[in-house]
PDB file of N, CA and C in Angstrom:
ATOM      1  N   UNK A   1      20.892   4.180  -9.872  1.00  0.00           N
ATOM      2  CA  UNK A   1      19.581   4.508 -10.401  1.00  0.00           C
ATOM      3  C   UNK A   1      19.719   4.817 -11.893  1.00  0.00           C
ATOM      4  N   UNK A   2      18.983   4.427 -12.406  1.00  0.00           N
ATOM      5  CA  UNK A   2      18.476   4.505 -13.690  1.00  0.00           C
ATOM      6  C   UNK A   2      17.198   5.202 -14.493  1.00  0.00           C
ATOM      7  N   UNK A   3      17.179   6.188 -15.419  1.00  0.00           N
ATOM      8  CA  UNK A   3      15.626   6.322 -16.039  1.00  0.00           C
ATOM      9  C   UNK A   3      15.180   5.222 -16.679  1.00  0.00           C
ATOM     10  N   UNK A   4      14.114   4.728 -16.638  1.00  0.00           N
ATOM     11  CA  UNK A   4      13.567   3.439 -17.383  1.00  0.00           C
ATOM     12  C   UNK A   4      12.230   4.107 -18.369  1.00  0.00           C
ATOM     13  N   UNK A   5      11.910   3.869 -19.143  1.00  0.00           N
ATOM     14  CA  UNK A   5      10.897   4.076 -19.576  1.00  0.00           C
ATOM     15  C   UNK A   5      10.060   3.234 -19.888  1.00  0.00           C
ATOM     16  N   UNK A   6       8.634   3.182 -18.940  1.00  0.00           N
ATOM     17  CA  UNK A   6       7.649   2.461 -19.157  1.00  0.00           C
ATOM     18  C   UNK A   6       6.363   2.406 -19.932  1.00  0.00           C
ATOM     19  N   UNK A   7       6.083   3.265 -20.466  1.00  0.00           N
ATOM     20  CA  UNK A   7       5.133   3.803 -20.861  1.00  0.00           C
ATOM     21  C   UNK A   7       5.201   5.064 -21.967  1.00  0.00           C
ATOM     22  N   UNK A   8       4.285   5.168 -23.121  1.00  0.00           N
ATOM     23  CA  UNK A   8       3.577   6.397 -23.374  1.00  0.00           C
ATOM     24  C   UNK A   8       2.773   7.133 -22.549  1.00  0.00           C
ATOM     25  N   UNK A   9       3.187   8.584 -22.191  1.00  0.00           N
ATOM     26  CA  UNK A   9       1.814   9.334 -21.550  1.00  0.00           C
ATOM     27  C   UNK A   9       0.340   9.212 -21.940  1.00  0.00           C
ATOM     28  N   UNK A  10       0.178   9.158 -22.999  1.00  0.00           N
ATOM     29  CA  UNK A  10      -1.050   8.804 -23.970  1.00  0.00           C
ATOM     30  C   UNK A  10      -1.407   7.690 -23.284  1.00  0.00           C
ATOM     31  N   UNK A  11      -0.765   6.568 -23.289  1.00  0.00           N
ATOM     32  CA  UNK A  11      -1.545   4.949 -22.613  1.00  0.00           C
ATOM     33  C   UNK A  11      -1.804   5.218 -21.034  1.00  0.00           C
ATOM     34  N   UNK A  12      -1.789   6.256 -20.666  1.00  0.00           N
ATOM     35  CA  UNK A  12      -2.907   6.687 -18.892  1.00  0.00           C
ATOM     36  C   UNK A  12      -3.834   7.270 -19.133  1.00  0.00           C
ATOM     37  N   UNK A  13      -4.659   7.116 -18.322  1.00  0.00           N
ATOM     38  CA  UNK A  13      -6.245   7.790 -18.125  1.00  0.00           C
ATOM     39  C   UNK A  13      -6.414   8.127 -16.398  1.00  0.00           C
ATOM     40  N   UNK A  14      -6.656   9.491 -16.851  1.00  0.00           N
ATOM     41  CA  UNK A  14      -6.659  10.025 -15.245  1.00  0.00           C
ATOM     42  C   UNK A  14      -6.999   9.116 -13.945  1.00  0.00           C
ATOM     43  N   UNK A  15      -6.708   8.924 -12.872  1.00  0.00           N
ATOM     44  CA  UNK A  15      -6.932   8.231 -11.977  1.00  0.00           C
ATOM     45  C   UNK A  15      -7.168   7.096 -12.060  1.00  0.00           C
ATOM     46  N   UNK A  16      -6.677   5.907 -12.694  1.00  0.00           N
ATOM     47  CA  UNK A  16      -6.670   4.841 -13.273  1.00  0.00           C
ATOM     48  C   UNK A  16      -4.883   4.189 -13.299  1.00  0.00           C
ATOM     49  N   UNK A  17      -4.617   3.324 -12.972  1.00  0.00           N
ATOM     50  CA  UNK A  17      -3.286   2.445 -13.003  1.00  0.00           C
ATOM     51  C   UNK A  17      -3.239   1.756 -13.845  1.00  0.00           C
ATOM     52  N   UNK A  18      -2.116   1.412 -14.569  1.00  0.00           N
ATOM     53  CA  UNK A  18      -1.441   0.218 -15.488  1.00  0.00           C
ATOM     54  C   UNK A  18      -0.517   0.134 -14.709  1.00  0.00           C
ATOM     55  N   UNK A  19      -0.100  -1.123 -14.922  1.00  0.00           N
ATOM     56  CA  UNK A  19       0.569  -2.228 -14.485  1.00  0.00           C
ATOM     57  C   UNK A  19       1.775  -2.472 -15.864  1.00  0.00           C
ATOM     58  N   UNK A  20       2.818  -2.356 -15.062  1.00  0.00           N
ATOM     59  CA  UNK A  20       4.255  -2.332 -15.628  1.00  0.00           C
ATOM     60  C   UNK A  20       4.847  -3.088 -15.120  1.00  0.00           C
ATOM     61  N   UNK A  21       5.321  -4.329 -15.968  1.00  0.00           N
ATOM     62  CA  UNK A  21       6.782  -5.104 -15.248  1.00  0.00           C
ATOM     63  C   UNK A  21       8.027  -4.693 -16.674  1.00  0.00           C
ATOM     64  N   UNK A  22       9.198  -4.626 -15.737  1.00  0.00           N
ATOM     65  CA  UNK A  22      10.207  -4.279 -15.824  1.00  0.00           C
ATOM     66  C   UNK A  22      11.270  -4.279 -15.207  1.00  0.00           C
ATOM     67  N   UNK A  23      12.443  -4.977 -16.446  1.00  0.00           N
ATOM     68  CA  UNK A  23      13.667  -5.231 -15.158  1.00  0.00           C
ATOM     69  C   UNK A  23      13.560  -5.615 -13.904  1.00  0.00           C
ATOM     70  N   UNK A  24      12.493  -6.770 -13.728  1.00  0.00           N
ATOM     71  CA  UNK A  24      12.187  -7.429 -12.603  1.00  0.00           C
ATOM     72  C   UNK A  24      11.584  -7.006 -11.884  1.00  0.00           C
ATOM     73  N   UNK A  25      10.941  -5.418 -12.141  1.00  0.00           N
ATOM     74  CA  UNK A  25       9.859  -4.799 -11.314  1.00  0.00           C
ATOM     75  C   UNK A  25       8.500  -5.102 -11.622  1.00  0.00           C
ATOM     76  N   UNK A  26       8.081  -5.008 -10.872  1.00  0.00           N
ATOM     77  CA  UNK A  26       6.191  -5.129 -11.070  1.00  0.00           C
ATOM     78  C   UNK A  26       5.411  -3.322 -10.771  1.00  0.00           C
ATOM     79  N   UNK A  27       5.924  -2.461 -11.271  1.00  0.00           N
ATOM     80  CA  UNK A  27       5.306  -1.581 -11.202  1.00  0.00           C
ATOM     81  C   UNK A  27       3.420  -1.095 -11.143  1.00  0.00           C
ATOM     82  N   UNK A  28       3.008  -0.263 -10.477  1.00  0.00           N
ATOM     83  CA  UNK A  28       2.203   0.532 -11.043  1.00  0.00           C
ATOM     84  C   UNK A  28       1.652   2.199 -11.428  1.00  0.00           C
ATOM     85  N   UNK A  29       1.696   2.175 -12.263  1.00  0.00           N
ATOM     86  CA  UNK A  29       1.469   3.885 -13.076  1.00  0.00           C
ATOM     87  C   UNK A  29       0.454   4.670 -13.228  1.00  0.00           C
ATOM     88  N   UNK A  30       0.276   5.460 -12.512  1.00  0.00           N
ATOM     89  CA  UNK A  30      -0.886   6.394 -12.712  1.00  0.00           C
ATOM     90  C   UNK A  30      -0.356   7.608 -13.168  1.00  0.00           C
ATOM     91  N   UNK A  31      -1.593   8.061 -13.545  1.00  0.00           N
ATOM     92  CA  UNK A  31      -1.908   9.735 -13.751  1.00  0.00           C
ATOM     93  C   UNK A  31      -2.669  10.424 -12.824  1.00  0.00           C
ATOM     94  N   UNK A  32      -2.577  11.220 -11.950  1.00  0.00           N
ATOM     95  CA  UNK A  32      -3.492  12.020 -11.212  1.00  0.00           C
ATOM     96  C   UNK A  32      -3.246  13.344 -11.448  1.00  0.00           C
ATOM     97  N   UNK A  33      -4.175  14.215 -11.238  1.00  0.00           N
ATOM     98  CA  UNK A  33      -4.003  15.621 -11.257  1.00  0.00           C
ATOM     99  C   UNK A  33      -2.592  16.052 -12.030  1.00  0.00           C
ATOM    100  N   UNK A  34      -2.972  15.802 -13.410  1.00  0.00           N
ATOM    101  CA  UNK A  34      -1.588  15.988 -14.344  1.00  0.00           C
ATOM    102  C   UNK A  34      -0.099  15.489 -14.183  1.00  0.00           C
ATOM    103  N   UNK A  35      -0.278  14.845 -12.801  1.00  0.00           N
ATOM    104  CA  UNK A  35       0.701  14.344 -12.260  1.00  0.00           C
ATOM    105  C   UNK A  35       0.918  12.679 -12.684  1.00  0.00           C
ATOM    106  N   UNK A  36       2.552  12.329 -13.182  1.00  0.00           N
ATOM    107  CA  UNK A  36       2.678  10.811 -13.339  1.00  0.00           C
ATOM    108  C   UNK A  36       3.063   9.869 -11.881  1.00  0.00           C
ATOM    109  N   UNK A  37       2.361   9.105 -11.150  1.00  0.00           N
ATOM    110  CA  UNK A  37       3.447   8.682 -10.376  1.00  0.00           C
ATOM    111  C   UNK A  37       3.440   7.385 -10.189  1.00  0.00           C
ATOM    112  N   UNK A  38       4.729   6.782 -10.193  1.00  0.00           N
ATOM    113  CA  UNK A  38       5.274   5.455 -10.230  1.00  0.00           C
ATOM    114  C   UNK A  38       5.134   4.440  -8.612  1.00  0.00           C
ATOM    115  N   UNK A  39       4.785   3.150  -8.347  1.00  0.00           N
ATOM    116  CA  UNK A  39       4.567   2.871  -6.782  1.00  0.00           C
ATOM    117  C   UNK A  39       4.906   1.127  -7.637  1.00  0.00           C
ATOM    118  N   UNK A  40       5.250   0.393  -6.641  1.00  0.00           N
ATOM    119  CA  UNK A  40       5.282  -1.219  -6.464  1.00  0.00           C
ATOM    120  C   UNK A  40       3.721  -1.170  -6.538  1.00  0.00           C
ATOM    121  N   UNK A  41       3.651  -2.161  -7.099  1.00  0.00           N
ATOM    122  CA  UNK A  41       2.276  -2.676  -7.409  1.00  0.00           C
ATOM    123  C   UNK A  41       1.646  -3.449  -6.910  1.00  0.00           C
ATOM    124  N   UNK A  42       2.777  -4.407  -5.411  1.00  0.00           N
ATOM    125  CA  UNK A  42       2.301  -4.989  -4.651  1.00  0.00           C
ATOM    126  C   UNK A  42       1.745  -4.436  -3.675  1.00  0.00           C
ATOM    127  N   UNK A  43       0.444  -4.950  -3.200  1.00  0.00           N
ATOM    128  CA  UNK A  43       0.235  -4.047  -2.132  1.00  0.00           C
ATOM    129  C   UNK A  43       0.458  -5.423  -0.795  1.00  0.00           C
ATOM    130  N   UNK A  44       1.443  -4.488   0.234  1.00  0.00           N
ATOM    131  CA  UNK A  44       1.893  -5.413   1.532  1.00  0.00           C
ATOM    132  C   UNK A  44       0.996  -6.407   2.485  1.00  0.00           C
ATOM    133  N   UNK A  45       0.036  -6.060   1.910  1.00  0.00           N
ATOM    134  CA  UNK A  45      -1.473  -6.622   3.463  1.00  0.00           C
ATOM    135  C   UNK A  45      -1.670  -7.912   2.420  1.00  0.00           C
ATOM    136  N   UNK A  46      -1.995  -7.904   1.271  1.00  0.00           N
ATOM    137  CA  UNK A  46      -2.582  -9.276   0.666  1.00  0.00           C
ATOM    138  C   UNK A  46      -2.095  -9.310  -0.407  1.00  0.00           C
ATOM    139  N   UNK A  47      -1.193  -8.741  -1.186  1.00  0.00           N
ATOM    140  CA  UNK A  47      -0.425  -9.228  -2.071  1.00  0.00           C
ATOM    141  C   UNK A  47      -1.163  -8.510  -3.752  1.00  0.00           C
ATOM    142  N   UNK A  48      -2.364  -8.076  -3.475  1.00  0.00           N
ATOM    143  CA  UNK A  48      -3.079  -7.435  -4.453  1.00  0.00           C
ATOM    144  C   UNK A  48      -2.474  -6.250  -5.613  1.00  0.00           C
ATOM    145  N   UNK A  49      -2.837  -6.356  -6.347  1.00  0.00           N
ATOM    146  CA  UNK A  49      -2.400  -5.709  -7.515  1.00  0.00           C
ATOM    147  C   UNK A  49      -2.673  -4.151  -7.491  1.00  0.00           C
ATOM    148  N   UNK A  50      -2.235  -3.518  -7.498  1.00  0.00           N
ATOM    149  CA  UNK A  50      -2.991  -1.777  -6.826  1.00  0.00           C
ATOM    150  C   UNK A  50      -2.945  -1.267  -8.243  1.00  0.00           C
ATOM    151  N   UNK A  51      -2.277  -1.413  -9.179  1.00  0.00           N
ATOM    152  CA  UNK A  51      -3.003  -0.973 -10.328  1.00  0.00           C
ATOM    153  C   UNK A  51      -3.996  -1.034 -10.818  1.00  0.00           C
ATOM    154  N   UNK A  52      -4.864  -2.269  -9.661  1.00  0.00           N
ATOM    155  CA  UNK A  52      -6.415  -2.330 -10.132  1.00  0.00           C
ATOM    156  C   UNK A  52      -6.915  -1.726  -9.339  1.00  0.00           C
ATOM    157  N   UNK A  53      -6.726  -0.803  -8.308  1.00  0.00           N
ATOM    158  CA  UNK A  53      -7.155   0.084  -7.925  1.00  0.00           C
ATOM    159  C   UNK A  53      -7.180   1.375  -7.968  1.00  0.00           C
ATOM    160  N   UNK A  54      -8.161   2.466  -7.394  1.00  0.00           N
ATOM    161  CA  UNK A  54      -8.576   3.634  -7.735  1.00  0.00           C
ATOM    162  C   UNK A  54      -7.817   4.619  -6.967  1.00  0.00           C
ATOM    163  N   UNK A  55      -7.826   5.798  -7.409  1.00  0.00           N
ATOM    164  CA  UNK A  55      -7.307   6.796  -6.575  1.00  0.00           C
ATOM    165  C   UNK A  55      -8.761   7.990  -6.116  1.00  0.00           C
ATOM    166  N   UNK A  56      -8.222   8.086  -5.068  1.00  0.00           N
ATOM    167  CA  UNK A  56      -8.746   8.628  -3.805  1.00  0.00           C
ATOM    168  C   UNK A  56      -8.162   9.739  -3.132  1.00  0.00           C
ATOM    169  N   UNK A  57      -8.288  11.153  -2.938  1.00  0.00           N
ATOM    170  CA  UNK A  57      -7.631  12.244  -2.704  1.00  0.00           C
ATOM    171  C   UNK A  57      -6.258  12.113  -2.417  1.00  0.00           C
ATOM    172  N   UNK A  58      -5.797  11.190  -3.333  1.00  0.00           N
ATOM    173  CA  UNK A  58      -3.954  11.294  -3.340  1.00  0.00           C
ATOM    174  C   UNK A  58      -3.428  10.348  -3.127  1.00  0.00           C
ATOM    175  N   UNK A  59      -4.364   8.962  -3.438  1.00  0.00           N
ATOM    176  CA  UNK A  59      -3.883   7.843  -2.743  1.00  0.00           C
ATOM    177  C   UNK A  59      -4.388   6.670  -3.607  1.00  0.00           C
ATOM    178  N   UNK A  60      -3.803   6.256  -3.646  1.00  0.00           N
ATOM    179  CA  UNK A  60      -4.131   4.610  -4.619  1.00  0.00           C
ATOM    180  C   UNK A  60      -4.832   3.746  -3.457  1.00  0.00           C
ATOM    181  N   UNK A  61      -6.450   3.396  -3.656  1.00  0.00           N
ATOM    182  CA  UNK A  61      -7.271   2.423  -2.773  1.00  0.00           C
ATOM    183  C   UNK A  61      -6.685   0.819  -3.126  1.00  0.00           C
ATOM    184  N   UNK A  62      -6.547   0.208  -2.649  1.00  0.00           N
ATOM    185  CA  UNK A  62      -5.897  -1.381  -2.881  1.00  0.00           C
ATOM    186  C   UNK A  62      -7.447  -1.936  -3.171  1.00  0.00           C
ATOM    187  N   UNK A  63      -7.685  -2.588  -4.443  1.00  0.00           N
ATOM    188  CA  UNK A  63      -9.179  -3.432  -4.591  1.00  0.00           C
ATOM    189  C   UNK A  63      -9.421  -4.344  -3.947  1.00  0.00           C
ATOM    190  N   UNK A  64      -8.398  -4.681  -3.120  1.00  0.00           N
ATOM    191  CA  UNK A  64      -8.655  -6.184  -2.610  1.00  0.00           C
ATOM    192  C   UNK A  64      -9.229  -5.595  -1.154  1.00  0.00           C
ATOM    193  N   UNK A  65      -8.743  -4.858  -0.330  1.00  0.00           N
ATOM    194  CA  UNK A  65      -9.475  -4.681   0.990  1.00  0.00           C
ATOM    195  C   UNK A  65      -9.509  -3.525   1.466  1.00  0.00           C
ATOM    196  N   UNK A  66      -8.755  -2.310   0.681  1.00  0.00           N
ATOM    197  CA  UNK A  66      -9.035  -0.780   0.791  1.00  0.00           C
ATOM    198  C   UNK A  66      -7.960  -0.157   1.346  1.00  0.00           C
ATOM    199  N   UNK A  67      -7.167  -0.845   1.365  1.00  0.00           N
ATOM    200  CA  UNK A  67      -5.528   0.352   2.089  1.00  0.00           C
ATOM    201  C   UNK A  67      -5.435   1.393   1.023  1.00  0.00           C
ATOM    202  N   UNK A  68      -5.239   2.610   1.648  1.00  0.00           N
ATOM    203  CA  UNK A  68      -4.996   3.192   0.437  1.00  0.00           C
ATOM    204  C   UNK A  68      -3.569   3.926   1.047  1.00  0.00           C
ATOM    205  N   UNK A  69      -3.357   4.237  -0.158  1.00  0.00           N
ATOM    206  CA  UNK A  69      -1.591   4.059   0.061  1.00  0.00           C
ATOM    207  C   UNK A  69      -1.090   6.116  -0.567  1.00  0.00           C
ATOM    208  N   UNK A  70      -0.372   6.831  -0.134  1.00  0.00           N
ATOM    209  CA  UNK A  70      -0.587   8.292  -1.029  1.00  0.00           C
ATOM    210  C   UNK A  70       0.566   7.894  -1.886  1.00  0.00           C
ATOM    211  N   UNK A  71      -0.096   8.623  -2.902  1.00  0.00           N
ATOM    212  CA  UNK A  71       0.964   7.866  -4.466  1.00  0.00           C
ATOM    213  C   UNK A  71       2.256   8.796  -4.127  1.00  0.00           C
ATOM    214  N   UNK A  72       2.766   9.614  -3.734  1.00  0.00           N
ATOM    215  CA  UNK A  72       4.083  10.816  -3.640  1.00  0.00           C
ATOM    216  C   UNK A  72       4.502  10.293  -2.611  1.00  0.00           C
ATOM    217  N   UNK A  73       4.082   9.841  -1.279  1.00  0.00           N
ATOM    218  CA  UNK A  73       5.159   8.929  -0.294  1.00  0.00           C
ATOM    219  C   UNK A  73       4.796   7.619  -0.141  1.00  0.00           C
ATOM    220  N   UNK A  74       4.322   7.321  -0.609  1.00  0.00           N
ATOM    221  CA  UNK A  74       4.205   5.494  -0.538  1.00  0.00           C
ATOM    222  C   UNK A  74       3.414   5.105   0.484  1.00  0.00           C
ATOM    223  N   UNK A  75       3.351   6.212   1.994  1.00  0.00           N
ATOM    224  CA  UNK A  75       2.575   5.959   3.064  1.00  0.00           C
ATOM    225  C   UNK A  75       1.478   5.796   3.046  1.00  0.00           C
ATOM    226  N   UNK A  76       0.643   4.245   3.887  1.00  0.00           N
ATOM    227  CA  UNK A  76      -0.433   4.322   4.011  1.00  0.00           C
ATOM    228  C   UNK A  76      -1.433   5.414   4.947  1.00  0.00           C
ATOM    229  N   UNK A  77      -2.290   6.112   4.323  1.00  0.00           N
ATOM    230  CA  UNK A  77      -2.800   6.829   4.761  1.00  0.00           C
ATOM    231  C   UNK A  77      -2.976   7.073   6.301  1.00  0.00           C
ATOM    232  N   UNK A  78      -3.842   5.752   6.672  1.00  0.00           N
ATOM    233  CA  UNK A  78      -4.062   6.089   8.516  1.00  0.00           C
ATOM    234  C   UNK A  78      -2.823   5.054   9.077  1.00  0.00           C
ATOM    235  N   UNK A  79      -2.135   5.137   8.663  1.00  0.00           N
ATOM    236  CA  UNK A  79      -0.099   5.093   9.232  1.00  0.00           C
ATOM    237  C   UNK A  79       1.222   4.638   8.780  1.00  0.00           C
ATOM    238  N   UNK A  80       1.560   5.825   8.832  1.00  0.00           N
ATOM    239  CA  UNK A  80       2.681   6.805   8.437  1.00  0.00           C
ATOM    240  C   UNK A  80       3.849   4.956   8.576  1.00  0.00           C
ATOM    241  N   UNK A  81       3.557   3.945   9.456  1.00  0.00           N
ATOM    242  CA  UNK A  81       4.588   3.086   9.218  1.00  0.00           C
ATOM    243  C   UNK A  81       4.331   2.023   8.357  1.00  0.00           C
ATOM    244  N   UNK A  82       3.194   1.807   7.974  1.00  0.00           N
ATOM    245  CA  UNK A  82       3.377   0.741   7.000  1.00  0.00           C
ATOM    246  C   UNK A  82       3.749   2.194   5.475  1.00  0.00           C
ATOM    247  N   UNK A  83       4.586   1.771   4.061  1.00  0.00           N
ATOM    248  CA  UNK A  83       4.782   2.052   2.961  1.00  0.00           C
ATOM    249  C   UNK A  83       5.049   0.937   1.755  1.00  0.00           C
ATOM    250  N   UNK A  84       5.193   1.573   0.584  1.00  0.00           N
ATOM    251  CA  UNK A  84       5.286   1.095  -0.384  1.00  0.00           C
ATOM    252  C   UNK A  84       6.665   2.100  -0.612  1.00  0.00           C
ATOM    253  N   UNK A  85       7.365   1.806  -1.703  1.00  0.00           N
ATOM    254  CA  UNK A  85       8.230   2.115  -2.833  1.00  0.00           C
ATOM    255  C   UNK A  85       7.800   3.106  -3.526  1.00  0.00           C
ATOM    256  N   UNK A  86       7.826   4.204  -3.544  1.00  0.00           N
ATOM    257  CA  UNK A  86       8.197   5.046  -4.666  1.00  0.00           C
ATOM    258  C   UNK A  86       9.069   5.506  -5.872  1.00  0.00           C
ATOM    259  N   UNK A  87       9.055   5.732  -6.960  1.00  0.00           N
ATOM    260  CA  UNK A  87      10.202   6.196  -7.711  1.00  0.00           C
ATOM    261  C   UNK A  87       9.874   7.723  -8.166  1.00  0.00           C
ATOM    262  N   UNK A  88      10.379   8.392  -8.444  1.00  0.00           N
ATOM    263  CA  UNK A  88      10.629   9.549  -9.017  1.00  0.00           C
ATOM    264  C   UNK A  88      10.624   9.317 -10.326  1.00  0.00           C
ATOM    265  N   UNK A  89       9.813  10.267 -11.230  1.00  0.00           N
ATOM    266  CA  UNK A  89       9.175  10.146 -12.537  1.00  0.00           C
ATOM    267  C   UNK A  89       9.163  11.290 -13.318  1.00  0.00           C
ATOM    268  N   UNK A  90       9.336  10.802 -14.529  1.00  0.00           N
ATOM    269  CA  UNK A  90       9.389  11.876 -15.648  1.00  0.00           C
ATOM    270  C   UNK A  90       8.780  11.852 -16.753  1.00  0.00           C
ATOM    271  N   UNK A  91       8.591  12.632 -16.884  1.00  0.00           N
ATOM    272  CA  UNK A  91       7.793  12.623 -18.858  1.00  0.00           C
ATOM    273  C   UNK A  91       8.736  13.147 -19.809  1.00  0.00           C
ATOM    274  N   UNK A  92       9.429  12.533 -20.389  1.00  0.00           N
ATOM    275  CA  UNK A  92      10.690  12.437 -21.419  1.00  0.00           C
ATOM    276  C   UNK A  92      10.708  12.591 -22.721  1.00  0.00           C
ATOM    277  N   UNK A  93      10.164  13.800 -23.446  1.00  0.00           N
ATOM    278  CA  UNK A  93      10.096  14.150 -25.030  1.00  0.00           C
ATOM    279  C   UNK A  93      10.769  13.605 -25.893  1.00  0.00           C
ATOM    280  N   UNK A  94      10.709  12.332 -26.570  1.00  0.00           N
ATOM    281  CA  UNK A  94      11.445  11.670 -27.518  1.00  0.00           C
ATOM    282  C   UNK A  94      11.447  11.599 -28.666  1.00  0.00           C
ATOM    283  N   UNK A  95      11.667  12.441 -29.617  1.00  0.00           N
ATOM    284  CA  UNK A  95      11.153  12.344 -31.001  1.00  0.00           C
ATOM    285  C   UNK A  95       9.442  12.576 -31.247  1.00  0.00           C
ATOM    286  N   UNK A  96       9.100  13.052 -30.631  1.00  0.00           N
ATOM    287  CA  UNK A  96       7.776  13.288 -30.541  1.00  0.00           C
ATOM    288  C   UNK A  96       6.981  13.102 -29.907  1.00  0.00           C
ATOM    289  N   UNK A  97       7.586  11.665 -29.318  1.00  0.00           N
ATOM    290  CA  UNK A  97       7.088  10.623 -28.089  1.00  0.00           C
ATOM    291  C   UNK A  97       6.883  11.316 -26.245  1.00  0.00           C
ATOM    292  N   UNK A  98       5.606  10.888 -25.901  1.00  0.00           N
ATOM    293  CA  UNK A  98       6.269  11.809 -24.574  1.00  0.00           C
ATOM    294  C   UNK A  98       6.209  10.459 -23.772  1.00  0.00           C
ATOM    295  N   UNK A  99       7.647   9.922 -23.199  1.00  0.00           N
ATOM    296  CA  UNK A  99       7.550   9.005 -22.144  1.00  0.00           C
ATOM    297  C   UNK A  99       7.726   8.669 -20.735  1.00  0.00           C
ATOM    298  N   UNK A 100       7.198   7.870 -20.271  1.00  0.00           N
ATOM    299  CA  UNK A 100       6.833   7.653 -18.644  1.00  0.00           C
ATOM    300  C   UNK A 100       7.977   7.248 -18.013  1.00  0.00           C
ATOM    301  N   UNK A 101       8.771   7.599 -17.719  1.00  0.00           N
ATOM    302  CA  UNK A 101       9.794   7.091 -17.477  1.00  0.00           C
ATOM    303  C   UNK A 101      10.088   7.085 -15.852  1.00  0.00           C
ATOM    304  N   UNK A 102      10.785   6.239 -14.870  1.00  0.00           N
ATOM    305  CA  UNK A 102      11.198   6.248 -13.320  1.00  0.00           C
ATOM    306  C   UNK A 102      12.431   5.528 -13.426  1.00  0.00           C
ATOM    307  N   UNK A 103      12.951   6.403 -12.491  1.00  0.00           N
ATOM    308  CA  UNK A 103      13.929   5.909 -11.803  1.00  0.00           C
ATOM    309  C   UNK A 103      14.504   4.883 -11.484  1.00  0.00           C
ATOM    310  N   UNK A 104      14.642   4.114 -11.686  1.00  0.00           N
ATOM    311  CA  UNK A 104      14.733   2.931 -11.171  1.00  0.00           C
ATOM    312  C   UNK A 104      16.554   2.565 -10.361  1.00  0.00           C
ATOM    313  N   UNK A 105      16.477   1.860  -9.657  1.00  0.00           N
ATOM    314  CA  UNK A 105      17.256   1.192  -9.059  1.00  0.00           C
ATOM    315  C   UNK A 105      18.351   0.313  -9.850  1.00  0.00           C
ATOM    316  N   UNK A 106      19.650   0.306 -10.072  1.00  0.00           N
ATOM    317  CA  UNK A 106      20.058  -0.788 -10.892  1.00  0.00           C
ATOM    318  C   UNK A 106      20.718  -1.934 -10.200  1.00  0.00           C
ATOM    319  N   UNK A 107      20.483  -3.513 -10.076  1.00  0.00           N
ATOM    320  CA  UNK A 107      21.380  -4.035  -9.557  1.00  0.00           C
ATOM    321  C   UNK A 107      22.269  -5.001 -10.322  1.00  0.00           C
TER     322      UNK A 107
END
């Protein structure tokens, strides 16, 4: 594992996703409740982009048909067996800079 940094904190807007590729990831990044958190951006049912979707008491809604997924375990809401990917995330003071940075996987 690796810190990666994807982002300025500044480039999120509360409950709202960007879309990050990196090192072969397709990330997506939100901000919720002061909180940063990092998820695959694919969503498993149709392949949809979930950074174009909204968050919902703790959960990223998929735009394409409504899974919503909780951004801190990846689990879809009504069951615990379908998930997504999570990473563990940081906000990284860099020279002034505050950045978005996850975990990432190295292979």
């Amino acid at each position: 594992m690796a810190w990666t940094s994807l982002c300025e904190l500044d480039e999120l807007r509360e409950g709202e996703g960007k879309c990050v590729a990196i090192d072969g990831f397709e990330l997506a990044v939100f901000l919720t409740g002061g909180q940063v958190r990092v998820i695959d951006n694919t969503c498993p049912h149709a392949g949809a982009g979930l950074s174009g979707g909204w968050v919902d008491d703790g959960c990223v809604v998929c735009p394409l048909h409504g899974w919503a997924f909780n951004l801190a375990t990846g689990e879809l809401r009504d069951s615990a067996a379908v998930a997504i990917t999570t990473y563990p995330t940081r906000v990284y003071d860099h020279e002034g800079r505050k950045l978005v940075q996850a975990d990432l996987p190295m292979y």
